[in-house]
PDB file of N, CA and C in Angstrom:
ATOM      1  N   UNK A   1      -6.531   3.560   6.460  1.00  0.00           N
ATOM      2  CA  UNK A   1      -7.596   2.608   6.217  1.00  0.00           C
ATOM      3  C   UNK A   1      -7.403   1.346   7.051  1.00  0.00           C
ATOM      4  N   UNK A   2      -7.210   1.623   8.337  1.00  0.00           N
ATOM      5  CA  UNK A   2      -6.843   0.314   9.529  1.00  0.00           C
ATOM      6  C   UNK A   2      -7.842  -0.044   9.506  1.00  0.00           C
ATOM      7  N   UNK A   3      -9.050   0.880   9.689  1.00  0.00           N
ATOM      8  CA  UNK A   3     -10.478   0.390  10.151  1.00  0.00           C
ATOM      9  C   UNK A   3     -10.309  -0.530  11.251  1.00  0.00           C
ATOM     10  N   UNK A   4     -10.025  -0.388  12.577  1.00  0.00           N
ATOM     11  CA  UNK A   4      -9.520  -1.123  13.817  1.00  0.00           C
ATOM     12  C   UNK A   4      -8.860  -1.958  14.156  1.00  0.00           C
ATOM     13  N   UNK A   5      -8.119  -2.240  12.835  1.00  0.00           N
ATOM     14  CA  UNK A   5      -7.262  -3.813  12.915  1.00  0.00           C
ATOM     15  C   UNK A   5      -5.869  -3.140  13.151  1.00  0.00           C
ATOM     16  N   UNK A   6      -4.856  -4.364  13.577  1.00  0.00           N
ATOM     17  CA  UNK A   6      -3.543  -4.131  14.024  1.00  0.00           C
ATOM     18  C   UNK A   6      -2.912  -4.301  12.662  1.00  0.00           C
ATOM     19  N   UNK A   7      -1.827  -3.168  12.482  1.00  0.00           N
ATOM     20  CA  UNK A   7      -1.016  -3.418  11.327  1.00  0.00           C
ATOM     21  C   UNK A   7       0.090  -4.307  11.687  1.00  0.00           C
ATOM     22  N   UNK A   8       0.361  -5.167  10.355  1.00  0.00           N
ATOM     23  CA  UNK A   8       1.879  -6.548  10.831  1.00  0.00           C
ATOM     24  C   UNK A   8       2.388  -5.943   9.341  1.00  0.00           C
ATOM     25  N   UNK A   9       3.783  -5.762   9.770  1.00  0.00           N
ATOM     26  CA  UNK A   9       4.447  -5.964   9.027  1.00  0.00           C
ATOM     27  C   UNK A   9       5.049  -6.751   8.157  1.00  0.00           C
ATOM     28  N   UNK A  10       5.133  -7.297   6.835  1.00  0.00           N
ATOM     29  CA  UNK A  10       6.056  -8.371   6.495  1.00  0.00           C
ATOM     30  C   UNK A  10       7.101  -8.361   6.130  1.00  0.00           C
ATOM     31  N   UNK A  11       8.209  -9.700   6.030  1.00  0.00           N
ATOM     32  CA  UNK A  11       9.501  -9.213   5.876  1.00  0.00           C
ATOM     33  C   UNK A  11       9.566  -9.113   4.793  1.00  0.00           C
ATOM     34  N   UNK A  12       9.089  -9.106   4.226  1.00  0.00           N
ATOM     35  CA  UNK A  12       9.092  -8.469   2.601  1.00  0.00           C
ATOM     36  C   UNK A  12       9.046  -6.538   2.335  1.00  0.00           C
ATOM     37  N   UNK A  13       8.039  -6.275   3.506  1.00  0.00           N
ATOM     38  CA  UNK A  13       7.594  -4.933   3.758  1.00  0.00           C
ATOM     39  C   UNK A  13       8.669  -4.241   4.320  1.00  0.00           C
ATOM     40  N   UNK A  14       9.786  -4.990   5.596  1.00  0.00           N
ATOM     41  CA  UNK A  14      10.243  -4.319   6.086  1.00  0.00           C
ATOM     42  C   UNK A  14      11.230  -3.751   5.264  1.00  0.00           C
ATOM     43  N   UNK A  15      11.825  -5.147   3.976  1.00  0.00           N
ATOM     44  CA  UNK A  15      13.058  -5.260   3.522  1.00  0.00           C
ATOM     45  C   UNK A  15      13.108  -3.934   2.293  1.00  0.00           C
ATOM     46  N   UNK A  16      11.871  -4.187   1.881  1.00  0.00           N
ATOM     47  CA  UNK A  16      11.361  -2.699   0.835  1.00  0.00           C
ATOM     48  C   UNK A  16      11.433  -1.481   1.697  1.00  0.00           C
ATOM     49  N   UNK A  17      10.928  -1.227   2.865  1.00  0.00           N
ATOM     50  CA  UNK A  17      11.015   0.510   3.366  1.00  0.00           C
ATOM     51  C   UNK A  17      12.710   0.739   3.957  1.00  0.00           C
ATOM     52  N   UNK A  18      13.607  -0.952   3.937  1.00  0.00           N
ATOM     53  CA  UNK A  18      14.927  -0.691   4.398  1.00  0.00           C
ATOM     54  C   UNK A  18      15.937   0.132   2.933  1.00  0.00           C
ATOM     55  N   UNK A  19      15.264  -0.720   1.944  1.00  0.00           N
ATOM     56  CA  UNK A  19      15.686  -0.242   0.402  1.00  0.00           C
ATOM     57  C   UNK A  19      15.457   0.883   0.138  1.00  0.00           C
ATOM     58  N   UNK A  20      14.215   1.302   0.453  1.00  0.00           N
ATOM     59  CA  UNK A  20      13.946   2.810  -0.650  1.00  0.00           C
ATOM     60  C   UNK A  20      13.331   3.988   0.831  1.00  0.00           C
ATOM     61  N   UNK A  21      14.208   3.765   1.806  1.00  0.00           N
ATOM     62  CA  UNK A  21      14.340   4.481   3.063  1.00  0.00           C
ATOM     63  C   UNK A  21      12.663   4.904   3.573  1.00  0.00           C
ATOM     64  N   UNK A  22      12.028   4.278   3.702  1.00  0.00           N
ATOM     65  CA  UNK A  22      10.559   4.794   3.972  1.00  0.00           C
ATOM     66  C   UNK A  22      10.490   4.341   5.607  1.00  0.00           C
ATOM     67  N   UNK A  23       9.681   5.324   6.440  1.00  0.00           N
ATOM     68  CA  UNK A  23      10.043   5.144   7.256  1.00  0.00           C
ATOM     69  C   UNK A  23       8.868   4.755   8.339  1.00  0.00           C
ATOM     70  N   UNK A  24       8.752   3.925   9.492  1.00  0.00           N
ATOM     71  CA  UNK A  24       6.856   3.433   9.804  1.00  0.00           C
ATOM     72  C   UNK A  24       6.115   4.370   9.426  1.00  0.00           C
ATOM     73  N   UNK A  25       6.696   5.647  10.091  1.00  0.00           N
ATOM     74  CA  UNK A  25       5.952   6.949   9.944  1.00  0.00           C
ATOM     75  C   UNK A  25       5.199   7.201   9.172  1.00  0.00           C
ATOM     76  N   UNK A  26       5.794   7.311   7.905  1.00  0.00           N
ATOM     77  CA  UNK A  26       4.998   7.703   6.350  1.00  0.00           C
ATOM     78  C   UNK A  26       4.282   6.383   6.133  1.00  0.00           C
ATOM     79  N   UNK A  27       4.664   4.991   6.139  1.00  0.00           N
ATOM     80  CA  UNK A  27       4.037   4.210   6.147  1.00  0.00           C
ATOM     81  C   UNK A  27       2.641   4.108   7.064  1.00  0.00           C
ATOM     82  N   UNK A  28       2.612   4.189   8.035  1.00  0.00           N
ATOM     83  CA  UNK A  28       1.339   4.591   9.075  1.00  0.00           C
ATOM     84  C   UNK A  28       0.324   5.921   8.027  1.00  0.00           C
ATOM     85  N   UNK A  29       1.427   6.591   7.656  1.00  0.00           N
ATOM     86  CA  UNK A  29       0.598   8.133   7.699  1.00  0.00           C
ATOM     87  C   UNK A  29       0.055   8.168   5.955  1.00  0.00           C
ATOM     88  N   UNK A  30       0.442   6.895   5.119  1.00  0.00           N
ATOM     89  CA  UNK A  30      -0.031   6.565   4.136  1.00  0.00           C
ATOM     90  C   UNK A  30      -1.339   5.885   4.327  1.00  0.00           C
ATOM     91  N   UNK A  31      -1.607   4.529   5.453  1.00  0.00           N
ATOM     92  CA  UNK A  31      -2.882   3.890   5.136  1.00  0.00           C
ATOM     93  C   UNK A  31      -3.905   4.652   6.240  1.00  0.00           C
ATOM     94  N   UNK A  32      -3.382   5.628   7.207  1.00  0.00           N
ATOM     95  CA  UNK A  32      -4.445   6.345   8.177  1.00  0.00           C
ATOM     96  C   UNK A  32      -4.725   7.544   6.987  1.00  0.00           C
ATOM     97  N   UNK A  33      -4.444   8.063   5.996  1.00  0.00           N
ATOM     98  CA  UNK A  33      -4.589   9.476   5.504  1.00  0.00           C
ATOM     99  C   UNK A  33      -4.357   9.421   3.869  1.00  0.00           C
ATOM    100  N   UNK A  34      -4.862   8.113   3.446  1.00  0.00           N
ATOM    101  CA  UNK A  34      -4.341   7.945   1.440  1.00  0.00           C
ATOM    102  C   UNK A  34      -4.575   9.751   0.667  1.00  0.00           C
ATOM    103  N   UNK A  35      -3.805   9.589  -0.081  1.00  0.00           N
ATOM    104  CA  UNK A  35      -3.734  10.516  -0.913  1.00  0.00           C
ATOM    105  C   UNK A  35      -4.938  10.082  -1.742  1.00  0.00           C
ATOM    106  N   UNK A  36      -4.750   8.453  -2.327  1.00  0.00           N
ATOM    107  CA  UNK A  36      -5.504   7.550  -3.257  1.00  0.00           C
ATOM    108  C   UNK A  36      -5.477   6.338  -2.666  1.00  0.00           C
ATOM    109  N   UNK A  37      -6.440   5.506  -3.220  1.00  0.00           N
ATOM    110  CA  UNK A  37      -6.739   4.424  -2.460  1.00  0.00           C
ATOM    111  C   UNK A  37      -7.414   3.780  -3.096  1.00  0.00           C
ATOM    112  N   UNK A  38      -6.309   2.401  -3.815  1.00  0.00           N
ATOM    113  CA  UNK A  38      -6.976   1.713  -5.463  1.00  0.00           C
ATOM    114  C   UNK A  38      -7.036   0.186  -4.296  1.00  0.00           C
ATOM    115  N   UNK A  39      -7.658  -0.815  -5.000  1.00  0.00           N
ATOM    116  CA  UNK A  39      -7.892  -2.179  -5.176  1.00  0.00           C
ATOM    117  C   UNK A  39      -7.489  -3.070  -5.552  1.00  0.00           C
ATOM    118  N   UNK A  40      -6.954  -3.763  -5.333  1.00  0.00           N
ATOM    119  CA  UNK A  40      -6.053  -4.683  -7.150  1.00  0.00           C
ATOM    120  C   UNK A  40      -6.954  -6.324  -6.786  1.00  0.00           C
ATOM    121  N   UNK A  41      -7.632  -6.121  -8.206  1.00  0.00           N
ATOM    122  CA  UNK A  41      -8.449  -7.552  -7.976  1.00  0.00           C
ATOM    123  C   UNK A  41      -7.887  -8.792  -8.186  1.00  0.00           C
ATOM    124  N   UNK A  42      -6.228  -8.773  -9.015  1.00  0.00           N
ATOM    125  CA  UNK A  42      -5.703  -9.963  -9.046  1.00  0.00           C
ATOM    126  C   UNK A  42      -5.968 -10.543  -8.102  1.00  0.00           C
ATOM    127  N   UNK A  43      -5.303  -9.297  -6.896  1.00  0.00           N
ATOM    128  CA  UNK A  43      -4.511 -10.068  -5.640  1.00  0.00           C
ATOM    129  C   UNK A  43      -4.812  -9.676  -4.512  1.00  0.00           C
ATOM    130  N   UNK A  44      -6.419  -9.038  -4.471  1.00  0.00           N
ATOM    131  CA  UNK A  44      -7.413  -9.265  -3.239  1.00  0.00           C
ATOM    132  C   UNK A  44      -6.305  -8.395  -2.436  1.00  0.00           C
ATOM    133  N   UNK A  45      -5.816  -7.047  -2.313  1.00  0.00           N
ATOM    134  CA  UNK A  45      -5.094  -5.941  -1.782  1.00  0.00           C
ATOM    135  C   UNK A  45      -5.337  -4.952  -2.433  1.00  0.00           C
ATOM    136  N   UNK A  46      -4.985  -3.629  -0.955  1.00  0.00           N
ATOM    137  CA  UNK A  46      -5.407  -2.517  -1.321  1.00  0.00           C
ATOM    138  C   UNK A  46      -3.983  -1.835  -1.896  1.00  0.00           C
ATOM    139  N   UNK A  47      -4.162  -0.683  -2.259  1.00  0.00           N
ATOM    140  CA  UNK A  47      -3.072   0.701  -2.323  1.00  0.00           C
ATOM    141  C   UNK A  47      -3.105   1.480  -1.767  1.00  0.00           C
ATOM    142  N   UNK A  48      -2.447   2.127  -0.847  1.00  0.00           N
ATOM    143  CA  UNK A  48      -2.782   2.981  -0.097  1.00  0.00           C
ATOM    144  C   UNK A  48      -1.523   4.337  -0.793  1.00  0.00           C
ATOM    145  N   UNK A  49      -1.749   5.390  -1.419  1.00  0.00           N
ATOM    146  CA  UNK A  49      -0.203   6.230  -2.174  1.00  0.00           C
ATOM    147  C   UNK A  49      -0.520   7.431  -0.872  1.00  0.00           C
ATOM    148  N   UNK A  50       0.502   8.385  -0.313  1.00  0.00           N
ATOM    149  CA  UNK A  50       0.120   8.614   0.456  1.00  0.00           C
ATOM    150  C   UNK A  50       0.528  10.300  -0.433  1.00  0.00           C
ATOM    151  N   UNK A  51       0.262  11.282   0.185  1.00  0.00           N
ATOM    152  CA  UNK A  51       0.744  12.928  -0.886  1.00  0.00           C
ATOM    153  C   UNK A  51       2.190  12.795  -1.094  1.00  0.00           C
ATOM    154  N   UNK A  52       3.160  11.956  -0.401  1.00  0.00           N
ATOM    155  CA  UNK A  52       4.354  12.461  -0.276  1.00  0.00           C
ATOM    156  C   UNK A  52       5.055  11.235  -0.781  1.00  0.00           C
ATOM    157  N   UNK A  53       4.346  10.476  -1.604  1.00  0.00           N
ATOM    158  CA  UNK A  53       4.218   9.518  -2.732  1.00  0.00           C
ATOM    159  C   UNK A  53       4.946   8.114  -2.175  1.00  0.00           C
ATOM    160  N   UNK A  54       4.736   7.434  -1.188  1.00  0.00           N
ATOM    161  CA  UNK A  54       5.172   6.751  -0.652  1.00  0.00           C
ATOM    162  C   UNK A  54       3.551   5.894  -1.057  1.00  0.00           C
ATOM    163  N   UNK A  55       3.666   4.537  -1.526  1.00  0.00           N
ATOM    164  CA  UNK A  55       2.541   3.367  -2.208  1.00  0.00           C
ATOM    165  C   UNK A  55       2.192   2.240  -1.196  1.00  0.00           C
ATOM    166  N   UNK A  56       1.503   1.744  -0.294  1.00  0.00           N
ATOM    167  CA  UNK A  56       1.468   0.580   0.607  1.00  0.00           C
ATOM    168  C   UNK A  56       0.837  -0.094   0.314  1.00  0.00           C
ATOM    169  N   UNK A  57       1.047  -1.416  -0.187  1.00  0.00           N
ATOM    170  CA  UNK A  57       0.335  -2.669  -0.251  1.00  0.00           C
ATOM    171  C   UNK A  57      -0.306  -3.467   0.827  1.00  0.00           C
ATOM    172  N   UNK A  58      -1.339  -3.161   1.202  1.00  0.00           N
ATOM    173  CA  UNK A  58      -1.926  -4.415   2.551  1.00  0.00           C
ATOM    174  C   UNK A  58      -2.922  -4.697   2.002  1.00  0.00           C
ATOM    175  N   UNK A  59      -3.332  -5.984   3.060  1.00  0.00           N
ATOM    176  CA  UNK A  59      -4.638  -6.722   3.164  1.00  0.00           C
ATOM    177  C   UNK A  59      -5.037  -6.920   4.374  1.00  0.00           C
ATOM    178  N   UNK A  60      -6.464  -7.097   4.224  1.00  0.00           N
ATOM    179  CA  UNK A  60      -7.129  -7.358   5.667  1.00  0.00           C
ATOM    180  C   UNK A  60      -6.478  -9.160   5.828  1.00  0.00           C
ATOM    181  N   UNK A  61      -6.505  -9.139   7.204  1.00  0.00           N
ATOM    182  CA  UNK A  61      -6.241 -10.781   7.466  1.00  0.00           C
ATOM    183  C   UNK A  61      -6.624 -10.921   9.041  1.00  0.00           C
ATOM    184  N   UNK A  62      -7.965 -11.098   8.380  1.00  0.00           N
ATOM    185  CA  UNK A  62      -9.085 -11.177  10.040  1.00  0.00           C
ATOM    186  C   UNK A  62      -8.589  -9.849  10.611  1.00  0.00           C
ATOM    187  N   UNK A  63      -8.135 -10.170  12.127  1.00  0.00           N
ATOM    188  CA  UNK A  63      -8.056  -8.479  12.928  1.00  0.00           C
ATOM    189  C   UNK A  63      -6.606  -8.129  12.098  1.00  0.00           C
ATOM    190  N   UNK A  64      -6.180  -8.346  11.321  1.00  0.00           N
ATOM    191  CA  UNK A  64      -4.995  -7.445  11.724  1.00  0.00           C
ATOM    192  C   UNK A  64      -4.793  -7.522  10.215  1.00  0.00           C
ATOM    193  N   UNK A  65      -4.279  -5.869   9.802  1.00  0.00           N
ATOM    194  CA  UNK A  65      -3.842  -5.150   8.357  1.00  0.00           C
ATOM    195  C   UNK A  65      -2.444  -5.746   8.060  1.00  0.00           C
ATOM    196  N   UNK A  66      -2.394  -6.620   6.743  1.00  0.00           N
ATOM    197  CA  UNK A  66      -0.698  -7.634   6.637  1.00  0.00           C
ATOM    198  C   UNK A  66      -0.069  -6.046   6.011  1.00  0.00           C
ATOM    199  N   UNK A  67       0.514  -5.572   5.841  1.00  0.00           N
ATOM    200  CA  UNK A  67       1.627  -4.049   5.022  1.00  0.00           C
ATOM    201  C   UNK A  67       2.380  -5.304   4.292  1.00  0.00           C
ATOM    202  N   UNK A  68       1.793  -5.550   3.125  1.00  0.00           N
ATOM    203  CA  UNK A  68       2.647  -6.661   2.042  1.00  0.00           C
ATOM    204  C   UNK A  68       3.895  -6.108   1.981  1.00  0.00           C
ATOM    205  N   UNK A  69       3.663  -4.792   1.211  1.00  0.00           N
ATOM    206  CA  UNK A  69       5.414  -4.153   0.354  1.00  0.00           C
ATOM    207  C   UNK A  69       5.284  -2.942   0.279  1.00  0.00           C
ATOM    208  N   UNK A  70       5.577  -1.824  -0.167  1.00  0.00           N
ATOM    209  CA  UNK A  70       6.171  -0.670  -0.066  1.00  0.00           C
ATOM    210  C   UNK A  70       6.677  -0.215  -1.000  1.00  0.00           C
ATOM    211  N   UNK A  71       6.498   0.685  -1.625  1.00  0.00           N
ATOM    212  CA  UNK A  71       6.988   1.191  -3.163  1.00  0.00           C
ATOM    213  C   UNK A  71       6.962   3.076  -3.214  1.00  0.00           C
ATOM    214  N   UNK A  72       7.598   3.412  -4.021  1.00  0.00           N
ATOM    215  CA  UNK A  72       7.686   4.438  -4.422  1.00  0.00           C
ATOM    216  C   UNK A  72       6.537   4.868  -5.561  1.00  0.00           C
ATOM    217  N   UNK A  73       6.250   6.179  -5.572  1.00  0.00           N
ATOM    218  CA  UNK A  73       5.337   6.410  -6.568  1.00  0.00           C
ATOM    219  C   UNK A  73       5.707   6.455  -7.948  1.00  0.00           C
ATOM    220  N   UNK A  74       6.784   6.493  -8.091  1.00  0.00           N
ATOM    221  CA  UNK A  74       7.148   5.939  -9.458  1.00  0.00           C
ATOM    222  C   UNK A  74       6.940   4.457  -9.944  1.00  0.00           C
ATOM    223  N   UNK A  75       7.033   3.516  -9.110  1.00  0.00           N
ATOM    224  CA  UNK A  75       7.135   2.016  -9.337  1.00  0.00           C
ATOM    225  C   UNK A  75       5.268   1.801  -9.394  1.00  0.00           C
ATOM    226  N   UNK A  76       4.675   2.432  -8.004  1.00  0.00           N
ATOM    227  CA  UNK A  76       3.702   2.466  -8.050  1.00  0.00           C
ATOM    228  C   UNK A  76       2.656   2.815  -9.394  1.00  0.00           C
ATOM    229  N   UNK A  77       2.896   3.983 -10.157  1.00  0.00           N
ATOM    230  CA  UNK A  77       2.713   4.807 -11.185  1.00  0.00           C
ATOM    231  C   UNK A  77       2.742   3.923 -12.261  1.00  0.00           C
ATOM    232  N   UNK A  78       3.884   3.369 -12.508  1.00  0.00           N
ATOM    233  CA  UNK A  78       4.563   1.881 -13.573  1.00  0.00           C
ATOM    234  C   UNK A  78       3.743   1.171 -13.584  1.00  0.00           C
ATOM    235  N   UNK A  79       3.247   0.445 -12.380  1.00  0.00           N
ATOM    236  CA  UNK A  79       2.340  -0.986 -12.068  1.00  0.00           C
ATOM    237  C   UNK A  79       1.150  -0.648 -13.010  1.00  0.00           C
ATOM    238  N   UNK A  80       0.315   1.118 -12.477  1.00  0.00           N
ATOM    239  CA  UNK A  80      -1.028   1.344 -13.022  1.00  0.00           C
ATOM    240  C   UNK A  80      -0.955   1.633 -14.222  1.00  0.00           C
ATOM    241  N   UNK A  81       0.024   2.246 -15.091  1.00  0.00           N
ATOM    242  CA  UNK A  81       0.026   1.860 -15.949  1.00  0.00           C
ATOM    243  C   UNK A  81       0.241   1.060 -16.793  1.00  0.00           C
ATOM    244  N   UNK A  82       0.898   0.219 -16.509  1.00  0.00           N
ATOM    245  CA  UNK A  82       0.660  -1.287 -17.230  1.00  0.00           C
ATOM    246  C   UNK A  82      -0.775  -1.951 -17.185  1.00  0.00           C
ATOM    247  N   UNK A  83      -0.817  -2.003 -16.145  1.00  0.00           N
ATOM    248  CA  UNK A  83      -2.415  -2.858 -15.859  1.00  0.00           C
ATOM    249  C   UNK A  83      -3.652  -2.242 -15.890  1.00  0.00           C
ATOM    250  N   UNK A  84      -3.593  -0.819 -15.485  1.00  0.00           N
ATOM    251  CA  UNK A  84      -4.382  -0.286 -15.633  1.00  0.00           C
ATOM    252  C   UNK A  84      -5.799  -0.799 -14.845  1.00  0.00           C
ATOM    253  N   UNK A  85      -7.002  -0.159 -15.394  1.00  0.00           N
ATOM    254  CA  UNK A  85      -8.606  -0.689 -15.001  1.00  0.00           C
ATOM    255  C   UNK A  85      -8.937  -1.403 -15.097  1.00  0.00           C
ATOM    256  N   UNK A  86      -8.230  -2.828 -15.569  1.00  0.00           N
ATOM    257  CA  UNK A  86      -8.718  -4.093 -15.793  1.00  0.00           C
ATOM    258  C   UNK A  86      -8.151  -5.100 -14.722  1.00  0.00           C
ATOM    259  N   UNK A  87      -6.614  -3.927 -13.842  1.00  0.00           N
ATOM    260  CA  UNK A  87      -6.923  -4.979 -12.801  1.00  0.00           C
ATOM    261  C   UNK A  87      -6.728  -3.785 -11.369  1.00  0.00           C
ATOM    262  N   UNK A  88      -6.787  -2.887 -11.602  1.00  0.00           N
ATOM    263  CA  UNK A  88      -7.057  -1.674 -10.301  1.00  0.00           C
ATOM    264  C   UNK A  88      -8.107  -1.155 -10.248  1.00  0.00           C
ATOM    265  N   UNK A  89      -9.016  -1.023  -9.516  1.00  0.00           N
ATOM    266  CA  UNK A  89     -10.269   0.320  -8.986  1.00  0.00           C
ATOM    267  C   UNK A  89      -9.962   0.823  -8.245  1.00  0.00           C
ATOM    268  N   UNK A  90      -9.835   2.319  -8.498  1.00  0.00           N
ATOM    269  CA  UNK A  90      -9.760   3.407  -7.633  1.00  0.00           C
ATOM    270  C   UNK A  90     -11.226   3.706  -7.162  1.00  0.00           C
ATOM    271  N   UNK A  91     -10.787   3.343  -5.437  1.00  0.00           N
ATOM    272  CA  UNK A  91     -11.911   3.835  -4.756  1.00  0.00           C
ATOM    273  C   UNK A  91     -11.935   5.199  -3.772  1.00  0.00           C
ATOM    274  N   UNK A  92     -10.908   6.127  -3.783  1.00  0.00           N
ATOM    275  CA  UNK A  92     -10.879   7.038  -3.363  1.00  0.00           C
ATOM    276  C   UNK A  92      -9.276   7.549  -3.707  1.00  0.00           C
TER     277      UNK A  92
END
């Protein structure tokens, strides 16, 4: 879900795929190819979970996609259920 913008990494993003070994690869191959692909209206960012359960947090920021953080589908899984539909929409 680049939709033509440049992806940036943050060091927040990098320091999460250094932790839980994720690698650009799956990261790339999560927001070009979502498994699912929720909203979170707190905090104006998408989800991108990819089949091979790797979770990417970005936002648009003008041309270029920020990759906030990086999670596992378990942590990911945790978040939605806590918060649930009152603060995620799944849009695909």
């Amino acid at each position: 879900m680049l939709l033509g913008t440049r992806p940036i990494l943050s060091r927040h993003a990098m320091e999460r795929m250094r932790e839980r070994k994720v690698s650009l690869e799956e990261v790339l191959e999560a927001l070009e190819n979502p498994f699912q692909l929720l909203y979170d209206e707190w905090n104006d960012v998408y989800i991108a979970v990819s089949e091979t359960g790797v979770a990417v947090v970005y936002a648009y920021r003008g041309p270029r996609t920020e990759i906030v953080t990086v999670m596992t589908r378990r942590e990911y899984e945790a978040l939605v259920s806590r918060y649930g539909r009152k603060r995620y929409k799944v849009i695909a």
